[in-house]
C-alpha atoms as a PDB file:
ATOM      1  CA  UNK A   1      31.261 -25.551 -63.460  1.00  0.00           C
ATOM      2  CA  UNK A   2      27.888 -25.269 -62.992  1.00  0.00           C
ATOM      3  CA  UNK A   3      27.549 -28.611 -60.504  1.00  0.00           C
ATOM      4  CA  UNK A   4      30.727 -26.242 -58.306  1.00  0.00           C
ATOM      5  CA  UNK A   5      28.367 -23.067 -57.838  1.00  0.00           C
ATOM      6  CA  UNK A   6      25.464 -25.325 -56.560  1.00  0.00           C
ATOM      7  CA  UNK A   7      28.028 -27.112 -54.282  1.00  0.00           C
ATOM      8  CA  UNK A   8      29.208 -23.449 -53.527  1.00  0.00           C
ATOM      9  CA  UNK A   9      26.148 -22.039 -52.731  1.00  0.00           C
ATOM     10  CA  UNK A  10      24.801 -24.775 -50.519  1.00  0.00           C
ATOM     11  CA  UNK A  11      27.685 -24.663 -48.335  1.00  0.00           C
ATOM     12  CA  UNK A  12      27.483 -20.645 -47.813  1.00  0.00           C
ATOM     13  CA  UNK A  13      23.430 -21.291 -47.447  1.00  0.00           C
ATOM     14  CA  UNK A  14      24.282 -24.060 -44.199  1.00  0.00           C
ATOM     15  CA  UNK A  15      27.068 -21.555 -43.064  1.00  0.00           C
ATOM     16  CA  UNK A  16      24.402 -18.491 -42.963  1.00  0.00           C
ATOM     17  CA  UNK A  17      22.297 -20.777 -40.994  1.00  0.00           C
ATOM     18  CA  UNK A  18      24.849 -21.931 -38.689  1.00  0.00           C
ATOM     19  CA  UNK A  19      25.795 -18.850 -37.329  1.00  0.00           C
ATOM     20  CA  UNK A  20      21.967 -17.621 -37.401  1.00  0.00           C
ATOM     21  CA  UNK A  21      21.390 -20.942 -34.831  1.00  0.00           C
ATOM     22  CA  UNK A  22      24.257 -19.564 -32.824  1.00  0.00           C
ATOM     23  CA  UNK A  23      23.128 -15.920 -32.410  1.00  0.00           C
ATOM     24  CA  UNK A  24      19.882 -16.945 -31.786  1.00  0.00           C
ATOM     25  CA  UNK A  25      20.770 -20.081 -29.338  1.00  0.00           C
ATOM     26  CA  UNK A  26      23.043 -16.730 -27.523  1.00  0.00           C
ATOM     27  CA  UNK A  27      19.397 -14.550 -27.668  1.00  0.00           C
ATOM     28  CA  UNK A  28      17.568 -18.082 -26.201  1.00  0.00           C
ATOM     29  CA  UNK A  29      20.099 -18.454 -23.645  1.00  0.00           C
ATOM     30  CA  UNK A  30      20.242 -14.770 -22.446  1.00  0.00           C
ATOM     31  CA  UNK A  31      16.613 -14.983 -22.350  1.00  0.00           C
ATOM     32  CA  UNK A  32      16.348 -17.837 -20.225  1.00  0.00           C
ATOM     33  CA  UNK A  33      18.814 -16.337 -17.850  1.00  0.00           C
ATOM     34  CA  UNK A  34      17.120 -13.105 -17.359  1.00  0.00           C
ATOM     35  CA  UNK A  35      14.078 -15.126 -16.971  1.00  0.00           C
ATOM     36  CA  UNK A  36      15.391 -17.691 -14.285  1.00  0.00           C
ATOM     37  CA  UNK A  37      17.107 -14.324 -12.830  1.00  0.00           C
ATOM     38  CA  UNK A  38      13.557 -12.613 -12.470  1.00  0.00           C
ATOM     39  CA  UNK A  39      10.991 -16.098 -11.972  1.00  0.00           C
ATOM     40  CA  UNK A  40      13.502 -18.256  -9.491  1.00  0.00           C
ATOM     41  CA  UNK A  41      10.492 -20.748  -7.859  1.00  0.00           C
ATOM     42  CA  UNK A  42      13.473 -21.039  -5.484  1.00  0.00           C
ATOM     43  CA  UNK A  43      13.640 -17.370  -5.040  1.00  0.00           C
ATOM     44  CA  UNK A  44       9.677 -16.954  -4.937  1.00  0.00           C
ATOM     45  CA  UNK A  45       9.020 -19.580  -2.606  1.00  0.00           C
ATOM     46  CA  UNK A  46      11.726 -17.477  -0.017  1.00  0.00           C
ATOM     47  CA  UNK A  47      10.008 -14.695  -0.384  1.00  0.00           C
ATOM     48  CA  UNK A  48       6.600 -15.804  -0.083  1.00  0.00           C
ATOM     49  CA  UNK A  49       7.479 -17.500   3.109  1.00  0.00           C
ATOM     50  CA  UNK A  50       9.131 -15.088   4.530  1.00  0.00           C
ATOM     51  CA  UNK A  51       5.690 -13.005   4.336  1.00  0.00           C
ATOM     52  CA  UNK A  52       3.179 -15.477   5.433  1.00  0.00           C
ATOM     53  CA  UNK A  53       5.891 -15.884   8.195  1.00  0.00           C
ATOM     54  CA  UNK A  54       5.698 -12.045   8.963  1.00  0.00           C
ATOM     55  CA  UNK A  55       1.703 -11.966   8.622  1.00  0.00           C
ATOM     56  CA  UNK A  56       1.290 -14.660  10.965  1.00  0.00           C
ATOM     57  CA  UNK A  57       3.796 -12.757  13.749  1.00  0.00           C
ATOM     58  CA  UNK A  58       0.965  -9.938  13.106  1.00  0.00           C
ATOM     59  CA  UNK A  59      -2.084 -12.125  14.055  1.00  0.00           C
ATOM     60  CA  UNK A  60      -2.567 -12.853  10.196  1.00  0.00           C
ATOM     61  CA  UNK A  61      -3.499 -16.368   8.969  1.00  0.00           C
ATOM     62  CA  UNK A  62      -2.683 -17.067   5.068  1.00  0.00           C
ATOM     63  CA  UNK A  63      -3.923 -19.637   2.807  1.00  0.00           C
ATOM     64  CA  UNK A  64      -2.236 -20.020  -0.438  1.00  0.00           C
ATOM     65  CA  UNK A  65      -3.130 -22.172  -3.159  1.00  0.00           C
ATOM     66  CA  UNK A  66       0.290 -23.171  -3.931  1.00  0.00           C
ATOM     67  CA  UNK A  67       3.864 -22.663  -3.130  1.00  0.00           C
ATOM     68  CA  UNK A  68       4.686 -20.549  -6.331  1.00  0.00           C
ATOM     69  CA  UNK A  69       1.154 -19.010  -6.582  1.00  0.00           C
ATOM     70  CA  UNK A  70       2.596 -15.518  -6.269  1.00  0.00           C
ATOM     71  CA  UNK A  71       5.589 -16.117  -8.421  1.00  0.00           C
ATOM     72  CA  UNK A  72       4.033 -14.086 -11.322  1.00  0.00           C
ATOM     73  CA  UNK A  73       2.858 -11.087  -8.808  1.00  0.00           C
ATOM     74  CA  UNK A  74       6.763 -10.875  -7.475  1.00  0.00           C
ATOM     75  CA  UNK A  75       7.902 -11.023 -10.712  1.00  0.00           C
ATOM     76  CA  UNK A  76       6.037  -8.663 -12.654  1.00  0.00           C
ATOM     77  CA  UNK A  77       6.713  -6.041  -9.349  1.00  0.00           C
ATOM     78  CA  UNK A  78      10.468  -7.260  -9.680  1.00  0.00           C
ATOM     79  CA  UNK A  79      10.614  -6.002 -13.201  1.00  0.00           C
ATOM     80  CA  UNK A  80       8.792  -2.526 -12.586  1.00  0.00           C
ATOM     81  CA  UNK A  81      11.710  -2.121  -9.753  1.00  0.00           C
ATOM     82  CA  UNK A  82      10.805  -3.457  -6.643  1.00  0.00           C
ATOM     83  CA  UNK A  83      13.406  -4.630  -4.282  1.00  0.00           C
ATOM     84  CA  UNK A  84      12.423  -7.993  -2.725  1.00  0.00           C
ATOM     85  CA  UNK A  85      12.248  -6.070   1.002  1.00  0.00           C
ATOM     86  CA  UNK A  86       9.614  -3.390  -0.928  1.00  0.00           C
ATOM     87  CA  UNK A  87       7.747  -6.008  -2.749  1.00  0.00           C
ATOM     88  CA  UNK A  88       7.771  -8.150   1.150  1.00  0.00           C
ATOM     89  CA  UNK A  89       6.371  -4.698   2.694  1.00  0.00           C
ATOM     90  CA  UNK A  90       3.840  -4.189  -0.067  1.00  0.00           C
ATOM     91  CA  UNK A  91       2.392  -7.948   0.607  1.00  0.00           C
ATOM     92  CA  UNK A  92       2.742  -7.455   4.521  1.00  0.00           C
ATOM     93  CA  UNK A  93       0.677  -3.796   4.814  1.00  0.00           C
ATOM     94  CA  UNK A  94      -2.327  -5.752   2.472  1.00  0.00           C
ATOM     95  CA  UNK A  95      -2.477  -9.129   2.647  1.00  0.00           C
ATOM     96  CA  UNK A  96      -5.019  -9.393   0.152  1.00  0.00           C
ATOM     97  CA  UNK A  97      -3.090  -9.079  -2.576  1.00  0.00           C
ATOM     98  CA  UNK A  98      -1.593 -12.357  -1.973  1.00  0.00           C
ATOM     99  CA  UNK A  99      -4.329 -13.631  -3.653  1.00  0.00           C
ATOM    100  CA  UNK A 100      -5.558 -11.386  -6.024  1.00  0.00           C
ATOM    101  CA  UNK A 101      -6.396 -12.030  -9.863  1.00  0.00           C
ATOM    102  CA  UNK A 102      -3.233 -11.712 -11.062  1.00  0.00           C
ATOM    103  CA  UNK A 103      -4.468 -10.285 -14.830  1.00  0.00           C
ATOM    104  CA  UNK A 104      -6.688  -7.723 -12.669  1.00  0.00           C
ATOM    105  CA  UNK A 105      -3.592  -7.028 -10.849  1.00  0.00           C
ATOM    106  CA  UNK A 106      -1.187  -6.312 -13.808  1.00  0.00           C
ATOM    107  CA  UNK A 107      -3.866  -4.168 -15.791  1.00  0.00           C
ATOM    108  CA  UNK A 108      -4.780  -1.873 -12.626  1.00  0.00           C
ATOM    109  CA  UNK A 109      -0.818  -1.473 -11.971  1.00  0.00           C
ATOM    110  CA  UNK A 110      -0.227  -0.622 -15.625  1.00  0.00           C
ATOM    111  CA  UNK A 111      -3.510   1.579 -15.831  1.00  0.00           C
ATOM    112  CA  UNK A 112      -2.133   3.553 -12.621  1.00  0.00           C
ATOM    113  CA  UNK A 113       1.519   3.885 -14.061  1.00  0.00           C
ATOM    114  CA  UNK A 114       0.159   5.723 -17.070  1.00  0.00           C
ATOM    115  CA  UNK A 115      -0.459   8.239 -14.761  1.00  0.00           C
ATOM    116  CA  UNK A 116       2.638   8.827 -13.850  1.00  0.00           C
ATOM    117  CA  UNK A 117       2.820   6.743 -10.424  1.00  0.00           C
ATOM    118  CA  UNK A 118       5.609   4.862  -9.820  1.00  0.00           C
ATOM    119  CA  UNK A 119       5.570   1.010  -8.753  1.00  0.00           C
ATOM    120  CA  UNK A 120       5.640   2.018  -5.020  1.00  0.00           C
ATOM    121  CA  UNK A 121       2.961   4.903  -5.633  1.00  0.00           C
ATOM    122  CA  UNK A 122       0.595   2.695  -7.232  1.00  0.00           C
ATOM    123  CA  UNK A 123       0.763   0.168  -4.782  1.00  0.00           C
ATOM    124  CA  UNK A 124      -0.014   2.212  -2.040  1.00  0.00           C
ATOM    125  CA  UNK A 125      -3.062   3.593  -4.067  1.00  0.00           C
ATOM    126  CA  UNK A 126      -4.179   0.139  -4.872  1.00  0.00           C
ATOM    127  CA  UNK A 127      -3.973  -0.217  -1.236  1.00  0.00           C
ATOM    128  CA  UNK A 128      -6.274   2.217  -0.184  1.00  0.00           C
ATOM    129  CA  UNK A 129      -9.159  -0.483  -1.511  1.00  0.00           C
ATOM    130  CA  UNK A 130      -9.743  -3.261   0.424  1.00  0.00           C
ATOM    131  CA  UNK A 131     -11.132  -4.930  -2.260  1.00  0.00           C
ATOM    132  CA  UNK A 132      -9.568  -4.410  -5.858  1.00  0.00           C
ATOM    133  CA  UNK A 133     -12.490  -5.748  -8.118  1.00  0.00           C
ATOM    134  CA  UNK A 134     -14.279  -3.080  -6.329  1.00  0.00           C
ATOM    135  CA  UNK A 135     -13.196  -0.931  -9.501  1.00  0.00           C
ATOM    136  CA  UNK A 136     -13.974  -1.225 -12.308  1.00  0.00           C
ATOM    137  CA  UNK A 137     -10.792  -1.033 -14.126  1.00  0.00           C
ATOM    138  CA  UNK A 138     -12.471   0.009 -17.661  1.00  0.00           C
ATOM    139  CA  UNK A 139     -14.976   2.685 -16.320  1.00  0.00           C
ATOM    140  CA  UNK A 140     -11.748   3.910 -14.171  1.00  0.00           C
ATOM    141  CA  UNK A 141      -9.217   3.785 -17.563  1.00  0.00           C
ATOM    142  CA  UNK A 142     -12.184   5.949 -19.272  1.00  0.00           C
ATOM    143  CA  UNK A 143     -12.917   8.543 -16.484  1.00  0.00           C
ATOM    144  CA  UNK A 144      -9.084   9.098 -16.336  1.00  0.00           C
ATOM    145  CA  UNK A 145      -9.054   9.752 -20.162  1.00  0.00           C
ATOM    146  CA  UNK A 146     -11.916  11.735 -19.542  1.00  0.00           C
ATOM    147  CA  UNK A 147      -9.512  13.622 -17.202  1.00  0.00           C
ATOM    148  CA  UNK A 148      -7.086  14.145 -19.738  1.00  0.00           C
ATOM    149  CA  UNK A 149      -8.881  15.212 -22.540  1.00  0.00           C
ATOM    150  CA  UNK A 150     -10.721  18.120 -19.848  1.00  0.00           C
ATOM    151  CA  UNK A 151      -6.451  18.981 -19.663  1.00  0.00           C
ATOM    152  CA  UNK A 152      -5.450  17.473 -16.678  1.00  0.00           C
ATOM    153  CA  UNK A 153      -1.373  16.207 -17.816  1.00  0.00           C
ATOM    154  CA  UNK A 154      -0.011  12.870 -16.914  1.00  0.00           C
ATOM    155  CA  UNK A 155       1.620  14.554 -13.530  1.00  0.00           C
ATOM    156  CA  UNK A 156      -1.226  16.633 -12.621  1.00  0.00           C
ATOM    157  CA  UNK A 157      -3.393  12.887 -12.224  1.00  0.00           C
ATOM    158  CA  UNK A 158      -0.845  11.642 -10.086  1.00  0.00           C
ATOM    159  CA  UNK A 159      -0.898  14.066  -7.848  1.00  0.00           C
ATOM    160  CA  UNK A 160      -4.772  13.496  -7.810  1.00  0.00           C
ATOM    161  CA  UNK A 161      -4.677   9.807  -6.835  1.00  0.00           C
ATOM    162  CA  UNK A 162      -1.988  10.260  -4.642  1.00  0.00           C
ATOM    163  CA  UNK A 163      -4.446  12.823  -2.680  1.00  0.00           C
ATOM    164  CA  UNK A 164      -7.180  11.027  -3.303  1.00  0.00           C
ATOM    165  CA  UNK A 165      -7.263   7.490  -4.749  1.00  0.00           C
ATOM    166  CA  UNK A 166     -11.620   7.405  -4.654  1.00  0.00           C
ATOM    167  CA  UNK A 167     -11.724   9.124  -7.538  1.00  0.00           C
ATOM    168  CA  UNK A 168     -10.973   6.002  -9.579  1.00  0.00           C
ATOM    169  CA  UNK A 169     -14.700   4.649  -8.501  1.00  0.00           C
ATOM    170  CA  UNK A 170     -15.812   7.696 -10.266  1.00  0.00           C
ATOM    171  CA  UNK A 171     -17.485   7.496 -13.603  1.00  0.00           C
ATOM    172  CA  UNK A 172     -16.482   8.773 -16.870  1.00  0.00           C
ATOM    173  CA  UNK A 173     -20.227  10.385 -17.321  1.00  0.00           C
ATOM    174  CA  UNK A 174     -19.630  12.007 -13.761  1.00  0.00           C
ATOM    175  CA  UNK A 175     -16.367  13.687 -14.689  1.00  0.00           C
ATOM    176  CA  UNK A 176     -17.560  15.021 -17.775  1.00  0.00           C
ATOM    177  CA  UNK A 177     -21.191  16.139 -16.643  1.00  0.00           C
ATOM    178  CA  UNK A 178     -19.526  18.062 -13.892  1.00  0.00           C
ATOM    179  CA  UNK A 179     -17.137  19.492 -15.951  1.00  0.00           C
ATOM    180  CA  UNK A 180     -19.784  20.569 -18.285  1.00  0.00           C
ATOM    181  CA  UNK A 181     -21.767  21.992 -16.242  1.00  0.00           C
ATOM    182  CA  UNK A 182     -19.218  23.926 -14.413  1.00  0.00           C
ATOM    183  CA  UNK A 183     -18.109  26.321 -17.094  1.00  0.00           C
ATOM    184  CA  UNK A 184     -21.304  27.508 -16.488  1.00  0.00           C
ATOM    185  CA  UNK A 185     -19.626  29.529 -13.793  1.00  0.00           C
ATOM    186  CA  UNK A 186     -15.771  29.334 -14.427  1.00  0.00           C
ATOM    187  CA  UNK A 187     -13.111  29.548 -17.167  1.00  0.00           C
ATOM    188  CA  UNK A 188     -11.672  26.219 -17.855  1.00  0.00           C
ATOM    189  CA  UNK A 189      -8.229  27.355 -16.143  1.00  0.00           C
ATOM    190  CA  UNK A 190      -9.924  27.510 -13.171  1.00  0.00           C
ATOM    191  CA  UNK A 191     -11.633  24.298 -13.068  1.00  0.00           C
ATOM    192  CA  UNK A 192      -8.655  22.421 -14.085  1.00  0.00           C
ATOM    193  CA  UNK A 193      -7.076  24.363 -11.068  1.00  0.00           C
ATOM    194  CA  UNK A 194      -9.515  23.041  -8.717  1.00  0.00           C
ATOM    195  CA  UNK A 195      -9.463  19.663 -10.124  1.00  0.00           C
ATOM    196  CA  UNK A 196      -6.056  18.852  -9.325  1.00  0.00           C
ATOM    197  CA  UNK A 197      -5.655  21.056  -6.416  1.00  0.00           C
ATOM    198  CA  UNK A 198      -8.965  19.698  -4.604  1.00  0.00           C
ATOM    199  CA  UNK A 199      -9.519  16.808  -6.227  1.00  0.00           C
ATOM    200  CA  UNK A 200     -12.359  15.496  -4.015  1.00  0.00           C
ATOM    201  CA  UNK A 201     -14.871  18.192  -6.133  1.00  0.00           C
ATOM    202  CA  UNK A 202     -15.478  15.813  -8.225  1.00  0.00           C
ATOM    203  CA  UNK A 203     -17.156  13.526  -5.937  1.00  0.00           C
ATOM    204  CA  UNK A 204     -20.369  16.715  -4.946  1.00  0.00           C
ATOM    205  CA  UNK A 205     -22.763  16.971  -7.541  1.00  0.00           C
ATOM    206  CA  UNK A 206     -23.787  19.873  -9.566  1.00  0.00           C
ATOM    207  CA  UNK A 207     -27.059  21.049  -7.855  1.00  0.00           C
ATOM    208  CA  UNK A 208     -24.955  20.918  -4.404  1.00  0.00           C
ATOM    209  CA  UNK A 209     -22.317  23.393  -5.547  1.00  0.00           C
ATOM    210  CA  UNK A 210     -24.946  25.584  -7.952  1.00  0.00           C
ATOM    211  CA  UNK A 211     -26.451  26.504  -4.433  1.00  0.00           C
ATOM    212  CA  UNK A 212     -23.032  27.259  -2.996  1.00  0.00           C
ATOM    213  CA  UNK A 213     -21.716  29.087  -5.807  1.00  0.00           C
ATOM    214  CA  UNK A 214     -25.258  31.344  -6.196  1.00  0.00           C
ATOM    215  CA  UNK A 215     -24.768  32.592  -2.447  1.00  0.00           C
ATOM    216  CA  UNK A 216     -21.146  33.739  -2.801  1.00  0.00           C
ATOM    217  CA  UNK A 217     -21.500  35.242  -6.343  1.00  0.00           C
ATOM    218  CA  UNK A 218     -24.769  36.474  -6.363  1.00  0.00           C
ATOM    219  CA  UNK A 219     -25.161  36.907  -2.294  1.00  0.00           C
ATOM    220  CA  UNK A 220     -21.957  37.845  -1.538  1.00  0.00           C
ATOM    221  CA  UNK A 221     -21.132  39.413  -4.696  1.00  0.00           C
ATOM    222  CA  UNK A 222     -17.682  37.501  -5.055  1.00  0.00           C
ATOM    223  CA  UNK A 223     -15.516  36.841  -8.065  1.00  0.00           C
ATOM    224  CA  UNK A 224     -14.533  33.976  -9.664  1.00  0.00           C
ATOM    225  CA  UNK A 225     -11.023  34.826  -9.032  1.00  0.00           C
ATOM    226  CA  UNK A 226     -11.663  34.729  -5.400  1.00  0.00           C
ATOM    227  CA  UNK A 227     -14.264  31.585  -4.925  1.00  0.00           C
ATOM    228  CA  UNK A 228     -12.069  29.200  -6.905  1.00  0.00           C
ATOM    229  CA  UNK A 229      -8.787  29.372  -5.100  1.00  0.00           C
ATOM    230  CA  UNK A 230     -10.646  27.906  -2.151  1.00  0.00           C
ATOM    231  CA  UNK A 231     -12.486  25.061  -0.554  1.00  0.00           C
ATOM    232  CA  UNK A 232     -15.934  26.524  -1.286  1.00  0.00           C
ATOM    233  CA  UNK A 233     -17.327  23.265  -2.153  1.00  0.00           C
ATOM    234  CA  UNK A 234     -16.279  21.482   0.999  1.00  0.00           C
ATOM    235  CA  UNK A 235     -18.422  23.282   3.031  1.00  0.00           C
ATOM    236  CA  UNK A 236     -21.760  23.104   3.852  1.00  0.00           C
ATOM    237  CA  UNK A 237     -24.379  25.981   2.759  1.00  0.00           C
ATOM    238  CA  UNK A 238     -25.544  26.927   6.205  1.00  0.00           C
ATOM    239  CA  UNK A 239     -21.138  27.334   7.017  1.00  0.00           C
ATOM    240  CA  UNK A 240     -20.941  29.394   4.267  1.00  0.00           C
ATOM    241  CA  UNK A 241     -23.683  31.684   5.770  1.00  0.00           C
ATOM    242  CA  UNK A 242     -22.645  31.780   9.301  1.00  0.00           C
ATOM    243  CA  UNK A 243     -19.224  32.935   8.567  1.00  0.00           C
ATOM    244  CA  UNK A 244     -19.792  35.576   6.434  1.00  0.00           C
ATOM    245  CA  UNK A 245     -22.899  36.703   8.541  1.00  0.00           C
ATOM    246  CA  UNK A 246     -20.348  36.591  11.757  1.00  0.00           C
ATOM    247  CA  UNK A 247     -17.563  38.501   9.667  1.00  0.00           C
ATOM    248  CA  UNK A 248     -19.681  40.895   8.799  1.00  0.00           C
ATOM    249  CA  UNK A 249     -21.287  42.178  12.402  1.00  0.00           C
ATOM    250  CA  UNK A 250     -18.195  41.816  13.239  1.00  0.00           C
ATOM    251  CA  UNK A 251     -16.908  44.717  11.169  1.00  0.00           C
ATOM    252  CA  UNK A 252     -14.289  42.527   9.369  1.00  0.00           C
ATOM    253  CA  UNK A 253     -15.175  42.204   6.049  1.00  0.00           C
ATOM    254  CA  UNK A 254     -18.099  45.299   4.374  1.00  0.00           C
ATOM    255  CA  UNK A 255     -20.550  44.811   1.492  1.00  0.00           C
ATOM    256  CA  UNK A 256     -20.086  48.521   0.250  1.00  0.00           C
ATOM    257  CA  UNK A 257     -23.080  47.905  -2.717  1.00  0.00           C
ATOM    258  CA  UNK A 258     -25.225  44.632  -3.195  1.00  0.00           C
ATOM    259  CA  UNK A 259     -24.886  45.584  -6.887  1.00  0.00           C
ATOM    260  CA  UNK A 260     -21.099  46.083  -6.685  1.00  0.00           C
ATOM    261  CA  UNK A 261     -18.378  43.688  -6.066  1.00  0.00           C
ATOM    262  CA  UNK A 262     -16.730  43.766  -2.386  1.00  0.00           C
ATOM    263  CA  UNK A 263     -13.894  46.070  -1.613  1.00  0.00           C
ATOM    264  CA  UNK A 264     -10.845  44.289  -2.528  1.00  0.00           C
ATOM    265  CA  UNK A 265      -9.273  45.166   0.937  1.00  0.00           C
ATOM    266  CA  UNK A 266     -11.673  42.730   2.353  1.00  0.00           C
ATOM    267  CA  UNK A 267     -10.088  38.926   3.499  1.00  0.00           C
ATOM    268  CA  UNK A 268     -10.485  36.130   0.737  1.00  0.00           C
ATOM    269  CA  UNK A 269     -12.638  33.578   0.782  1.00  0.00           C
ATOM    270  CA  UNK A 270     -10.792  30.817   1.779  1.00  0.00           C
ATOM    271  CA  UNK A 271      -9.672  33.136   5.036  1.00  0.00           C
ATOM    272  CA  UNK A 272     -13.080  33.052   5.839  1.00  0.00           C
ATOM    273  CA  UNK A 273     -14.393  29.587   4.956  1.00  0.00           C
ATOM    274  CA  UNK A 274     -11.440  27.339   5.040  1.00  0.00           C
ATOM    275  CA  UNK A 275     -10.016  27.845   9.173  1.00  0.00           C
ATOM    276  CA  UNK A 276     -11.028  26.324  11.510  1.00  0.00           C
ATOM    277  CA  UNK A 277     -13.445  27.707  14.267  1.00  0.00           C
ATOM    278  CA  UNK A 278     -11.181  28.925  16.829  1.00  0.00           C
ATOM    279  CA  UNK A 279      -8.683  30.484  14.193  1.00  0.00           C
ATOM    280  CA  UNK A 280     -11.490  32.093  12.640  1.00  0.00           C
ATOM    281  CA  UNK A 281     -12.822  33.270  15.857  1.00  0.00           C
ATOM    282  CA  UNK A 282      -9.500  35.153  16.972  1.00  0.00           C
ATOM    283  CA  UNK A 283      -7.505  35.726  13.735  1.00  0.00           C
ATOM    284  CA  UNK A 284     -10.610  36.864  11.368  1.00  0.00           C
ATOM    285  CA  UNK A 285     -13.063  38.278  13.419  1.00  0.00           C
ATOM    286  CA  UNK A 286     -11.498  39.106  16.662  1.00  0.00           C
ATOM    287  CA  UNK A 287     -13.854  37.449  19.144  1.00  0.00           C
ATOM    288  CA  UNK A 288     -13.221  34.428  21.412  1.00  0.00           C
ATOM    289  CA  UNK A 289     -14.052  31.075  20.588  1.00  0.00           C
ATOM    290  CA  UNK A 290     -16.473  30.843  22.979  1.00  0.00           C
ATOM    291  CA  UNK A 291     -18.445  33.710  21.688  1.00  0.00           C
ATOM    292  CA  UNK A 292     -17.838  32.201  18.268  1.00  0.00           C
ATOM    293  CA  UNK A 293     -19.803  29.339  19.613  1.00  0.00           C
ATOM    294  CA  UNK A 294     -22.888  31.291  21.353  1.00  0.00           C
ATOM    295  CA  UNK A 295     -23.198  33.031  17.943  1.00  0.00           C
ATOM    296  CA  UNK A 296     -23.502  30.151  15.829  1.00  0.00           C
ATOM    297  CA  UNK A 297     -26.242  28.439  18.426  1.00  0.00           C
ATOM    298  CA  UNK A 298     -28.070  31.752  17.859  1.00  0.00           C
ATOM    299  CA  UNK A 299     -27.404  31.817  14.000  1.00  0.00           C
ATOM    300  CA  UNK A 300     -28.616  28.153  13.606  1.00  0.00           C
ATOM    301  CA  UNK A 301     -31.557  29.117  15.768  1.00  0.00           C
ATOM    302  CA  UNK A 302     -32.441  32.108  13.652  1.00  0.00           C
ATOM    303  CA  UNK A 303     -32.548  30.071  10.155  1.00  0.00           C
ATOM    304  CA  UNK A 304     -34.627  27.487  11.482  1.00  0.00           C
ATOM    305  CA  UNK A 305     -37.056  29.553  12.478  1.00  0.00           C
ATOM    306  CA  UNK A 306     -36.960  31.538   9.319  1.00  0.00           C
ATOM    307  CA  UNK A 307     -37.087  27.912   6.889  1.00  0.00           C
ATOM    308  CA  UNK A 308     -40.342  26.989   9.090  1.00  0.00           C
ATOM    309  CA  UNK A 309     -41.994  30.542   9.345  1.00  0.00           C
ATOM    310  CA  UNK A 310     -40.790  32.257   6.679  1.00  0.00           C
ATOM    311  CA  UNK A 311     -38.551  34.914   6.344  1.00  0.00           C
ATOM    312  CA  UNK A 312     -40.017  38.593   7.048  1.00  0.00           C
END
């Protein structure tokens, strides 16, 4: 009796491991289908001629270190949802990455798609550097952490990159010293506000916009509320000064009381600041361009007399 329930359970032990080969002989199989499906060599090599064949029509000449040597390239941007014709045009508009490091490649793609990018988007930020290994992936996966812990969301840093794609050879102590120091002035709304709506503050450094900021709050007597929903920052000091000087004998915007904020029917800042010279000339102050010009000769004229002899 005994000898029949050893015989018994033996034969339901080789059964249980029968159909365990079988289901996973069906994973194996599926597997190695979706895997031939996605890394053809035949497939690959198609491809890859197809682009050196397209480069070279453009005046390019290619050297590749072997037939399949971008077989793990297509395939990882096959799987993130590249069509073959995208992943061709992606090649074709930087040839470069033909023969980048592929692990560089992968980590730089992934670090941009937690950021919200998709495939295509990250491409054409990687793109904007002619030379990948230019960034340093790490410092770059830090400063954008950086980014998120000041509050900047997922969506809000890909709208960033997609503006401007430099800030990834931006440091993670440059982000966060700037942002420091900045609350010196304004509310952390407001800097997250000109973060991802002007990204490219981040590149000017502190003591550049203190000076800035100084002669529109404590010069001009502006608010916050009005400097930060411009380009303040973009401009140069002596701009800053013209235009307002020019608005003002012009009659088109009043300092009622040095100690007292502007009227608020005055123009905003970025009215003032952010056109461009002929707009400015006839929409804001009223004047032609051409005067416009004669009195920014004579403005520029006047300040460099008073920075070498003193003002009176």
């Amino acid at each position: 009796m005994a000898f029949c329930q050893r015989v018994i359970f033996t034969l339901n032990a080789v059964y249980r491991n029968v159909i365990n080969a079988r289901r996973i002989s069906s994973s194996a199989l599926y597997c190695c289908q979706n895997c031939s499906k996605n890394n053809n060599p035949e497939m690959w090599e198609k491809l890859t001629l197809s682009i050196v064949e397209q480069l070279r029509r453009d005046g390019y000449s290619v050297l590749l270190k072997a037939p399949f040597a971008c077989s793990d390239l297509f395939s990882l941007l096959h799987e993130a949802g590249l069509s073959d014709e995208e992943i061709e045009q992606a090649m074709v508009s930087n040839p470069d990455l033909l023969n980048s490091n592929f692990s560089r490649f992968s980590n730089f793609l992934f670090i941009l798609r937690q950021c919200d990018l998709s495939t295509k988007e990250a491409l054409d930020v990687m793109n904007k550097f002619t030379r990948h290994d230019s960034i340093n992936l790490e410092e770059a996966k830090k400063m954008l952490h950086r980014l998120t812990v000041c509050g900047i969301a997922s969506k809000s840093l890909r709208k960033m990159l997609l503006q401007y794609p430099s800030l990834l050879s931006l440091s993670e102590v440059q982000v966060h010293n700037l942002f420091e120091s900045l609350t010196n002035f304004f509310t952390v709304r407001q800097i997250i506000f000109m973060a991802v709506e002007h990204p490219d503050i981040l590149h000017h450094s502190f003591d550049d916009l203190e000076s800035k900021y100084e002669f529109l709050y404590h010069g001009i007597h502006l608010e916050n509320t009005n400097i930060y929903q411009s380009r303040w920052f973009a401009h140069s000091l002596a701009h800053l000064q013209c235009r307002f000087e020019c608005a003002i004998r012009c009659g088109v915007y009043t300092v009622v009381d040095k100690k007292r904020p502007l009227k608020k029917s005055n123009l905003k800042l970025k009215d003032i600041v952010d056109t461009d010279d002929d707009r400015f000339a006839t929409s804001v102050c009223k004047i032609t361009p051409m005067e416009y010009s004669i009195f920014q000769k004579m403005f520029q004229r006047q300040t460099s007399f008073e920075n070498i002899f003193g003002e009176n």
